[in-house]
PDB file of N, CA and C in Angstrom:
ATOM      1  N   UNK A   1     -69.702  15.137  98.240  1.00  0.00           N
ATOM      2  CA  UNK A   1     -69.210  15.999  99.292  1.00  0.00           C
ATOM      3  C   UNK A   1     -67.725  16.302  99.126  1.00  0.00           C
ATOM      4  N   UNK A   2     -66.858  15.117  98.590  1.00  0.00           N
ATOM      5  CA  UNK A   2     -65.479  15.484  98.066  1.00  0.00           C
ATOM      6  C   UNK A   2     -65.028  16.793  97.195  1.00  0.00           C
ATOM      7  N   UNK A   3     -66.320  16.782  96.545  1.00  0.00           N
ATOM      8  CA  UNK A   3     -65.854  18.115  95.577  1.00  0.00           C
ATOM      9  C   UNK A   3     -66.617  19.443  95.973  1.00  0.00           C
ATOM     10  N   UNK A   4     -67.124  19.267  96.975  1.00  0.00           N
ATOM     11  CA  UNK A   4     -67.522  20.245  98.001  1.00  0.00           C
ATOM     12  C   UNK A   4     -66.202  20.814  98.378  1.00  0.00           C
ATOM     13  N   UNK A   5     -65.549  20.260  99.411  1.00  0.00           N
ATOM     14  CA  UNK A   5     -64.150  20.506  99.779  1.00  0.00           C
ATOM     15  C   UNK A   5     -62.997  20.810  99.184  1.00  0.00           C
ATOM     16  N   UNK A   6     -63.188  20.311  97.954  1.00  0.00           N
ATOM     17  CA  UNK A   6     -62.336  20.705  96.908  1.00  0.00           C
ATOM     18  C   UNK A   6     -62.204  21.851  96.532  1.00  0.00           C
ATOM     19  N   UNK A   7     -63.304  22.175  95.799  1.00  0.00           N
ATOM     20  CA  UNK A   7     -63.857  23.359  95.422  1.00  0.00           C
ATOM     21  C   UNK A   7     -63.505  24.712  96.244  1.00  0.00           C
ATOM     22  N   UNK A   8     -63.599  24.465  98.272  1.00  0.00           N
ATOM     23  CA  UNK A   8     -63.709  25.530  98.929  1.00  0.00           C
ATOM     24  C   UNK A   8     -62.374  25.617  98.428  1.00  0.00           C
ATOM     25  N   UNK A   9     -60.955  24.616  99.218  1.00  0.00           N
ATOM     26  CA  UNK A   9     -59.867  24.991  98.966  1.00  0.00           C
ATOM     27  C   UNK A   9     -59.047  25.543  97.529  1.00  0.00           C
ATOM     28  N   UNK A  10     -59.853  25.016  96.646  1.00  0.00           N
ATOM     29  CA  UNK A  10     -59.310  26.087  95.250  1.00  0.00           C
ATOM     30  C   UNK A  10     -59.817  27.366  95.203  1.00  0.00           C
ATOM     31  N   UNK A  11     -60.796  27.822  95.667  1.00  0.00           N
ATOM     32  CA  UNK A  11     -61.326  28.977  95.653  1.00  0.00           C
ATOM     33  C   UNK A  11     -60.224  30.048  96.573  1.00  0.00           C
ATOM     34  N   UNK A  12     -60.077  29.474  97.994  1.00  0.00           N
ATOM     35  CA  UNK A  12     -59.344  29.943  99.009  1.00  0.00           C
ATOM     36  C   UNK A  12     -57.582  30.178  98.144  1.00  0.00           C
ATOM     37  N   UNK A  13     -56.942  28.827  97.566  1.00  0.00           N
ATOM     38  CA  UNK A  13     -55.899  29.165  96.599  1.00  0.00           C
ATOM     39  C   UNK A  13     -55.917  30.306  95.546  1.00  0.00           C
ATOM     40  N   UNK A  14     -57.007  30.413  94.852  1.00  0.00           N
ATOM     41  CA  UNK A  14     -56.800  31.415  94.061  1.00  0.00           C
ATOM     42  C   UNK A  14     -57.170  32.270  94.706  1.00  0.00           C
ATOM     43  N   UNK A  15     -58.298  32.976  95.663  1.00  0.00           N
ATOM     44  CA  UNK A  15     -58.158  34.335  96.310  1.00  0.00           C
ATOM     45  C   UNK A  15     -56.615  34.879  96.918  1.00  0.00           C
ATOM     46  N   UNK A  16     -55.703  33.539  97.878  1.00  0.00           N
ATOM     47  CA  UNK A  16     -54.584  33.862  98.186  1.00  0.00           C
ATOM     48  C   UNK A  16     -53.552  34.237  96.957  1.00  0.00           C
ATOM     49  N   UNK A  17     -53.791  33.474  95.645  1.00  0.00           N
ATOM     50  CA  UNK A  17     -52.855  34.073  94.760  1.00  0.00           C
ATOM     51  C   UNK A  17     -53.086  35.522  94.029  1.00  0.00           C
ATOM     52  N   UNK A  18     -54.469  35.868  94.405  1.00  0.00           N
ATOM     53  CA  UNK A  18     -54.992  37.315  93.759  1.00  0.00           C
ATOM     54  C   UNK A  18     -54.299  38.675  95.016  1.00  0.00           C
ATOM     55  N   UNK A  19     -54.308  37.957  95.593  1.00  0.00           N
ATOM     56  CA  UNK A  19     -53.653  38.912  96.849  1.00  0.00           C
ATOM     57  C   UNK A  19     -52.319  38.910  96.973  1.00  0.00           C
ATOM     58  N   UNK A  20     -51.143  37.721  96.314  1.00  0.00           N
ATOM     59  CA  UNK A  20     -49.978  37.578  96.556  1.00  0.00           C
ATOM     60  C   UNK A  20     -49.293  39.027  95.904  1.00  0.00           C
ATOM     61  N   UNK A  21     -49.696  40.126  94.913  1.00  0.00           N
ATOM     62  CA  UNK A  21     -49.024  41.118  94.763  1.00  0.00           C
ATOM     63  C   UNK A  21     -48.822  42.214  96.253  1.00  0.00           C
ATOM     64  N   UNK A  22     -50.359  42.203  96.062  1.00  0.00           N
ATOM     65  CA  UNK A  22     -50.620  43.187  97.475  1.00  0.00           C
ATOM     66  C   UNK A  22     -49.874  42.644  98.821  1.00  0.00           C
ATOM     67  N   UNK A  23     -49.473  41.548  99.004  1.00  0.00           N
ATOM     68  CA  UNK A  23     -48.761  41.196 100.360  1.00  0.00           C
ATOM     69  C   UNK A  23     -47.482  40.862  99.978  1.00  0.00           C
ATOM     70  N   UNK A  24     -46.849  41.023  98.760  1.00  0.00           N
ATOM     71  CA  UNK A  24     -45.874  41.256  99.107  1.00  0.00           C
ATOM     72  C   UNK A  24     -44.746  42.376  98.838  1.00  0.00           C
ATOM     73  N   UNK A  25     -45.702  43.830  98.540  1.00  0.00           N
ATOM     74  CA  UNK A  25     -45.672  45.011  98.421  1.00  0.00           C
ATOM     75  C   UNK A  25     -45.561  45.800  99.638  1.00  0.00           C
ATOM     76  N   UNK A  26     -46.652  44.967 100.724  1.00  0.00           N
ATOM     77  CA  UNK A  26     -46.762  45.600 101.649  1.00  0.00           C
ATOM     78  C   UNK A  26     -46.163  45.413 102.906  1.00  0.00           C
ATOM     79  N   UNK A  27     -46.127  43.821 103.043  1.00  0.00           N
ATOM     80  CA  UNK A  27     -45.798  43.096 104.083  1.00  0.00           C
ATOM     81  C   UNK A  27     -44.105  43.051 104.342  1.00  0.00           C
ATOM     82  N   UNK A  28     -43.591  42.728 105.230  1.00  0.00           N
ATOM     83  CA  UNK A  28     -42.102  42.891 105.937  1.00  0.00           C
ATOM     84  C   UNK A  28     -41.810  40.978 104.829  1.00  0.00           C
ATOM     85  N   UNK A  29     -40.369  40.820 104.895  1.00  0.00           N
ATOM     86  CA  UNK A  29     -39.701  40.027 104.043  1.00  0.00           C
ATOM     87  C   UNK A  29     -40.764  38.521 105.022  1.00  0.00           C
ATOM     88  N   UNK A  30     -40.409  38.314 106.250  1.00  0.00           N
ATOM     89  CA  UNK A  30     -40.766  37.623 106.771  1.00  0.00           C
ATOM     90  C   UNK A  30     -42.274  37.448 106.544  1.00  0.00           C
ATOM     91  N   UNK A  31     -43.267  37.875 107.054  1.00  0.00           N
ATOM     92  CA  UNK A  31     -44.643  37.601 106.828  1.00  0.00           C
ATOM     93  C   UNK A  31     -44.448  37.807 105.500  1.00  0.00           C
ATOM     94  N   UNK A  32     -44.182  37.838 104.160  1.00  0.00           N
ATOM     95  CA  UNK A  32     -43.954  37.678 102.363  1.00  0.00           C
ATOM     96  C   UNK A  32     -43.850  36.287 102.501  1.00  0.00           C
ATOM     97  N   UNK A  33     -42.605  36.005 103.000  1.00  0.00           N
ATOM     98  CA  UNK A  33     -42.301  35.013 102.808  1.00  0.00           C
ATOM     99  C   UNK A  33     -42.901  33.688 103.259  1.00  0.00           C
ATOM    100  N   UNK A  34     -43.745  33.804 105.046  1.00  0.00           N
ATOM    101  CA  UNK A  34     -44.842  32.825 105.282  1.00  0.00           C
ATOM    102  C   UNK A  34     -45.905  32.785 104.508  1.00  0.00           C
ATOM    103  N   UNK A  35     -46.108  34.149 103.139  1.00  0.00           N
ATOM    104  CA  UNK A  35     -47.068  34.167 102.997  1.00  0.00           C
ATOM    105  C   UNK A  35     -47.023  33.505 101.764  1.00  0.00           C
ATOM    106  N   UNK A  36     -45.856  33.192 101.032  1.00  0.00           N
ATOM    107  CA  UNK A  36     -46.010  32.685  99.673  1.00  0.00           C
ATOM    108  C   UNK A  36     -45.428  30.764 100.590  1.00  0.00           C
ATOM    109  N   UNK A  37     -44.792  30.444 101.321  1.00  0.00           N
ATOM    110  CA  UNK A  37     -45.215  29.250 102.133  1.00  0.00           C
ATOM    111  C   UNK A  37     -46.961  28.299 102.027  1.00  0.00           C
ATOM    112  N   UNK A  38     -47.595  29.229 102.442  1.00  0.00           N
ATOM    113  CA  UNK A  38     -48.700  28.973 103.017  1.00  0.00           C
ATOM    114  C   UNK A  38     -49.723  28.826 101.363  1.00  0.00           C
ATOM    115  N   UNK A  39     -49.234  29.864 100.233  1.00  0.00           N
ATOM    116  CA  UNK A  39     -49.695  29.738  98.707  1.00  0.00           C
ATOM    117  C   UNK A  39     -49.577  28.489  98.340  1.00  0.00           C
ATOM    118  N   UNK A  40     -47.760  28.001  98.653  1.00  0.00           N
ATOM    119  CA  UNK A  40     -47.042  26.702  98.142  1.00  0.00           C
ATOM    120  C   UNK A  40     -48.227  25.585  98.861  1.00  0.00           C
ATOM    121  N   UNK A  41     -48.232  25.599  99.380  1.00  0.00           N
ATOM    122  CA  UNK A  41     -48.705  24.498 100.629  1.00  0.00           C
ATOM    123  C   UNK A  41     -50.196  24.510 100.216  1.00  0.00           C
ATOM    124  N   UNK A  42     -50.844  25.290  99.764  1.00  0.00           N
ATOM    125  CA  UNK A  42     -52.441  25.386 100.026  1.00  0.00           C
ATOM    126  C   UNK A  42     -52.597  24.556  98.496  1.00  0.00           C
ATOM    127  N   UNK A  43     -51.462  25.349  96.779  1.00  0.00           N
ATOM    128  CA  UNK A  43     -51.441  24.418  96.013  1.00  0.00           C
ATOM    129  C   UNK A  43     -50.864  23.157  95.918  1.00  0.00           C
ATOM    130  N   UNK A  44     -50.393  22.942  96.827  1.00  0.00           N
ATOM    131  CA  UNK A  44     -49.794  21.534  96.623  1.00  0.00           C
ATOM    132  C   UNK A  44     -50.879  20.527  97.362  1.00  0.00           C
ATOM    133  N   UNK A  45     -51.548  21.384  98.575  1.00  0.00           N
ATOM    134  CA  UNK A  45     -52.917  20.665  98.404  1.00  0.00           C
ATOM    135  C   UNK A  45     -54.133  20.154  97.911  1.00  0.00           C
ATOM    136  N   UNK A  46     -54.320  21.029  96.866  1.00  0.00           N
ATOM    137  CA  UNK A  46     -55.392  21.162  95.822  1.00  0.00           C
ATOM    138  C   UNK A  46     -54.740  19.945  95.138  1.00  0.00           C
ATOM    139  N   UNK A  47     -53.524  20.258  94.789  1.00  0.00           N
ATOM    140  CA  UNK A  47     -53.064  19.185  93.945  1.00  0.00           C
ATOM    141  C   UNK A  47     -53.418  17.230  94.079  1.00  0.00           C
ATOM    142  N   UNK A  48     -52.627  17.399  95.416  1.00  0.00           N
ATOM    143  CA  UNK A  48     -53.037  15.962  96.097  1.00  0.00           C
ATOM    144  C   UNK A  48     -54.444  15.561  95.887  1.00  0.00           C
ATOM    145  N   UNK A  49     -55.283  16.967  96.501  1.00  0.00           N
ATOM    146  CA  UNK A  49     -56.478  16.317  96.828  1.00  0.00           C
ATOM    147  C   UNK A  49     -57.011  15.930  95.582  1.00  0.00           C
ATOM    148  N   UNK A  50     -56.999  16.663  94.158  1.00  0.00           N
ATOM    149  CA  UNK A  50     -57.444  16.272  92.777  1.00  0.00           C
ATOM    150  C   UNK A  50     -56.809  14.846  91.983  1.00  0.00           C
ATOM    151  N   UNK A  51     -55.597  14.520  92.427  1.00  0.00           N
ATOM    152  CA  UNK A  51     -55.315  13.060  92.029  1.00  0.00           C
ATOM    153  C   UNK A  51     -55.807  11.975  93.369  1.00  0.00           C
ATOM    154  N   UNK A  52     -55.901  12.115  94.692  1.00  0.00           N
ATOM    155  CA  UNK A  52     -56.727  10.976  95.497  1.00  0.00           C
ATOM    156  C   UNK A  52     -57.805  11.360  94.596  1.00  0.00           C
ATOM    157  N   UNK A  53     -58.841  11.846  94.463  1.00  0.00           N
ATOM    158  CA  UNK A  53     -60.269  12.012  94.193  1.00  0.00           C
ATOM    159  C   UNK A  53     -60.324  11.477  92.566  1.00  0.00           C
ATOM    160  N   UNK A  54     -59.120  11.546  91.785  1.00  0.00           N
ATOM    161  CA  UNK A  54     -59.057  10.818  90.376  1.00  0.00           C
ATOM    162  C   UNK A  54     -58.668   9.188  90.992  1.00  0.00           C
ATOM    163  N   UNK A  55     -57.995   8.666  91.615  1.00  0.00           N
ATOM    164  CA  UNK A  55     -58.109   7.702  92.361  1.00  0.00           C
ATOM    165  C   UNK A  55     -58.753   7.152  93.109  1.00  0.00           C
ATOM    166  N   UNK A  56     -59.373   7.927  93.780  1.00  0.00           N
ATOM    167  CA  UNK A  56     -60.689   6.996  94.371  1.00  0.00           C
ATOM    168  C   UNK A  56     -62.087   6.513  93.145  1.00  0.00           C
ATOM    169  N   UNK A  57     -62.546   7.498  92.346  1.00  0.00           N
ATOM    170  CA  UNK A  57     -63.346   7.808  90.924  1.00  0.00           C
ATOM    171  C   UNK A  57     -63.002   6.428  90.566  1.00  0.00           C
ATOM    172  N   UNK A  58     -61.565   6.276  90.334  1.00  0.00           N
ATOM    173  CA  UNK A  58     -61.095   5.156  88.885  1.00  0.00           C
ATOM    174  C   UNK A  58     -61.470   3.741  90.957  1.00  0.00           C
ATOM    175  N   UNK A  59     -61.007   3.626  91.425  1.00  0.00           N
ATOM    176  CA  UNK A  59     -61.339   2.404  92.647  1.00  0.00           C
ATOM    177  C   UNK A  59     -62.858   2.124  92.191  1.00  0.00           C
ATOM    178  N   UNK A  60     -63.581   3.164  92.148  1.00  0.00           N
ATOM    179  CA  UNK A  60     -64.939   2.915  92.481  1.00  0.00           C
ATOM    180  C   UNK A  60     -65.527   2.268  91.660  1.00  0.00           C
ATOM    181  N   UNK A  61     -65.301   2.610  89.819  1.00  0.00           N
ATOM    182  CA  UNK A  61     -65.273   2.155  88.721  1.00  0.00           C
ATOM    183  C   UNK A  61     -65.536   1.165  88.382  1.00  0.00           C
ATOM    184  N   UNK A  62     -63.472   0.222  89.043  1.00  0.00           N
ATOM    185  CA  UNK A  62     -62.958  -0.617  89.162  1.00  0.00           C
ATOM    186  C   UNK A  62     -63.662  -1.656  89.543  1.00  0.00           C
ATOM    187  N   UNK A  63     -64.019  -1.290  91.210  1.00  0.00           N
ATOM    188  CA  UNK A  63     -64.800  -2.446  92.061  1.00  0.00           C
ATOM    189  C   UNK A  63     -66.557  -2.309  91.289  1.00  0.00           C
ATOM    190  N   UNK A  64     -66.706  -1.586  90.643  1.00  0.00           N
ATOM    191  CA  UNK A  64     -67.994  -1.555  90.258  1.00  0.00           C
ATOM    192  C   UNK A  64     -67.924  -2.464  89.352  1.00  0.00           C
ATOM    193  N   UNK A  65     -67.236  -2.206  88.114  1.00  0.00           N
ATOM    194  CA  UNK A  65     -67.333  -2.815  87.102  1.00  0.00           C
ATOM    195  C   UNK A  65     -67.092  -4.816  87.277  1.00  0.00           C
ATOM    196  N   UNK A  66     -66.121  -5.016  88.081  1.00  0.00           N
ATOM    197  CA  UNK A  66     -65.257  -6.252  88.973  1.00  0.00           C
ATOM    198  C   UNK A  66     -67.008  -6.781  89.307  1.00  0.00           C
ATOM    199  N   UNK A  67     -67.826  -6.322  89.602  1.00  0.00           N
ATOM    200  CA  UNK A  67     -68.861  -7.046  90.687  1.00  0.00           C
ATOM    201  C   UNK A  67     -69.677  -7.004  89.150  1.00  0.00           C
ATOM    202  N   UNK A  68     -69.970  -6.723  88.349  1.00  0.00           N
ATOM    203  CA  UNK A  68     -71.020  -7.461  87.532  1.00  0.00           C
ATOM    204  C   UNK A  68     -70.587  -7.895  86.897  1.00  0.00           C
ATOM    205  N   UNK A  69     -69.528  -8.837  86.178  1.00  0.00           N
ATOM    206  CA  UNK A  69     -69.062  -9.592  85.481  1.00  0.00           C
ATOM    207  C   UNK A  69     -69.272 -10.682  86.216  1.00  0.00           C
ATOM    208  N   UNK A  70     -69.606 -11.166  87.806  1.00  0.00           N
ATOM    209  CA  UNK A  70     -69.546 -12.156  88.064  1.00  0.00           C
ATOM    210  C   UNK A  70     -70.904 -12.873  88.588  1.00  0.00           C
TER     211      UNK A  70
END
């Protein structure tokens, strides 16, 4: 289900970056400027969320592997 969620928000990032010409051609300095904000912010989420989810992966591994050795 993690990469359910993942998935939506990269999709949603790159549609907003396919549109970043058109809005900021069209749009006043201010809404441009919330609008490449809201780009920053949406990739820096993707980001996070793809290293927790490489971190939780390697936990799960971890405690997996930890329980049959003993």
């Amino acid at each position: 289900m993690r990469l359910v969620w993942l998935t939506a928000i990269s999709v949603l990032a790159v549609v907003m970056a396919v549109f970043t010409p058109y809005v900021l051609r069209t749009e006043s300095t201010w809404q441009a400027a919330a609008w490449l904000l809201m780009l920053t912010a949406t990739a820096v989420g993707v980001a996070v969320l793809i290293r927790a989810e490489l971190l939780v992966r390697r936990l799960e591994r971890t405690s997996n592997g930890d329980g049959s050795k003993t």
